[in-house]
Protein backbone atom coordinates (compact mmCIF):
# COMPACT_ATOMS: atom_id res chain seq x y z
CA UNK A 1 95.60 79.39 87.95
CA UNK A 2 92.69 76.55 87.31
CA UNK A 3 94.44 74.99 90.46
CA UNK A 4 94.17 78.23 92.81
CA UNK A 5 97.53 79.55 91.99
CA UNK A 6 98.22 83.07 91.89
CA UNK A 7 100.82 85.45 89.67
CA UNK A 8 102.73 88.09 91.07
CA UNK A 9 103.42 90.51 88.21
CA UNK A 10 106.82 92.08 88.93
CA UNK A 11 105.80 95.01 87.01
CA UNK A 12 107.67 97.76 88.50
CA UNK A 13 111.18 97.69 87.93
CA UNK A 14 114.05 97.55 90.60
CA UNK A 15 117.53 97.12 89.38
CA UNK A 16 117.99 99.73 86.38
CA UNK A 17 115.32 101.88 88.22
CA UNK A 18 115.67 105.11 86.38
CA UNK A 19 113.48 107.49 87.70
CA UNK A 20 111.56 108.19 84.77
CA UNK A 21 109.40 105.50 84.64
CA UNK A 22 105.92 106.60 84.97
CA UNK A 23 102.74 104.94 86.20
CA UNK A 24 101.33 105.30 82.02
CA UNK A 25 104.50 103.23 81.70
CA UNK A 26 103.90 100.70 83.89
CA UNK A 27 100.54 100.24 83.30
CA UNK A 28 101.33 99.54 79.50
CA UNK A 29 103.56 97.29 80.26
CA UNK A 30 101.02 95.83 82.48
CA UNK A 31 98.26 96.02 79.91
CA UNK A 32 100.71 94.02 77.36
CA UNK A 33 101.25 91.09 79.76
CA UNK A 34 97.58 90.70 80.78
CA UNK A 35 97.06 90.73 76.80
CA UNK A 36 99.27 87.49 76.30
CA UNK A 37 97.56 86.37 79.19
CA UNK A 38 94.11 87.05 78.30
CA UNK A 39 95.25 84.71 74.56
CA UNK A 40 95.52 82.13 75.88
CA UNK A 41 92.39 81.75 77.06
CA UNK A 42 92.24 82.73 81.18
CA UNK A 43 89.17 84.50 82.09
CA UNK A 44 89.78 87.78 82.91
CA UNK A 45 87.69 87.80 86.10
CA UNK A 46 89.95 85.04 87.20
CA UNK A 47 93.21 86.53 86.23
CA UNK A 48 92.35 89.71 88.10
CA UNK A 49 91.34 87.53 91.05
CA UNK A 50 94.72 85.63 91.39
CA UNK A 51 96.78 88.12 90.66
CA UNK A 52 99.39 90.58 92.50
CA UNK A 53 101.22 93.63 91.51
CA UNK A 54 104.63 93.23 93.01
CA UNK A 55 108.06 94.68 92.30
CA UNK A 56 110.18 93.00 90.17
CA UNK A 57 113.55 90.94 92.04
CA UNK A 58 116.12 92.95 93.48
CA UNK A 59 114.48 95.90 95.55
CA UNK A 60 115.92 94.84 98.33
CA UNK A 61 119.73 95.45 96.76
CA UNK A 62 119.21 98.98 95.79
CA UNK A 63 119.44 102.12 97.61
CA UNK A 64 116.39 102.78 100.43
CA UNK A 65 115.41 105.60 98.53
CA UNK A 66 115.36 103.89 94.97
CA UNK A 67 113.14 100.87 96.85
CA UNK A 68 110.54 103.24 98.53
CA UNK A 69 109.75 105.55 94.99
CA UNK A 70 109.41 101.81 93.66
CA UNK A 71 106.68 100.77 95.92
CA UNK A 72 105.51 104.42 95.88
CA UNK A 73 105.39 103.18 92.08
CA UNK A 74 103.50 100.35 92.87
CA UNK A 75 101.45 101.84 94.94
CA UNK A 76 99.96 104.11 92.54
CA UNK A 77 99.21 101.81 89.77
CA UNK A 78 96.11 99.66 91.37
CA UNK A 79 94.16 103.18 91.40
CA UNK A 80 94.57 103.29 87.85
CA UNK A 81 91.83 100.84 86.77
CA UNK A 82 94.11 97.97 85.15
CA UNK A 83 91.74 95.21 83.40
């Protein structure tokens, strides 16, 4: 990140997509990585500056309707205040 990188945080799942995830979930889960993160030291400003909420790999292998309640996943958790 000090070089003007960026991390895309897979966060909602794709393969194994279950259907009962929830956006409380996923924004734990969220919450936990930016907490290992935050450790070691990277200034939360920045992190939240060079970062992107993404799904994780494989949306494109599962079924349209299991990829578009991912993004509508995905979707939903930025309006959830994540810091």
């Amino acid at each position: 990140m000090s070089s003007g990188g960026a991390t895309a945080w897979g966060i909602v799942p794709a393969f194994g997509f279950s259907g009962r995830e929830t956006l409380d979930d996923l924004s734990s889960r969220l919450q936990e990585g930016l907490a290992k993160i935050y450790a070691l030291g990277l200034d939360p400003s920045r992190v939240a500056r060079q970062s992107l909420l993404a799904p994780a790999c494989g949306t494109g292998t599962v079924a349209p309707v299991t990829a578009e309640r991912v993004l509508a996943f995905l979707r939903g958790l930025p309006v959830r205040r994540v810091q």
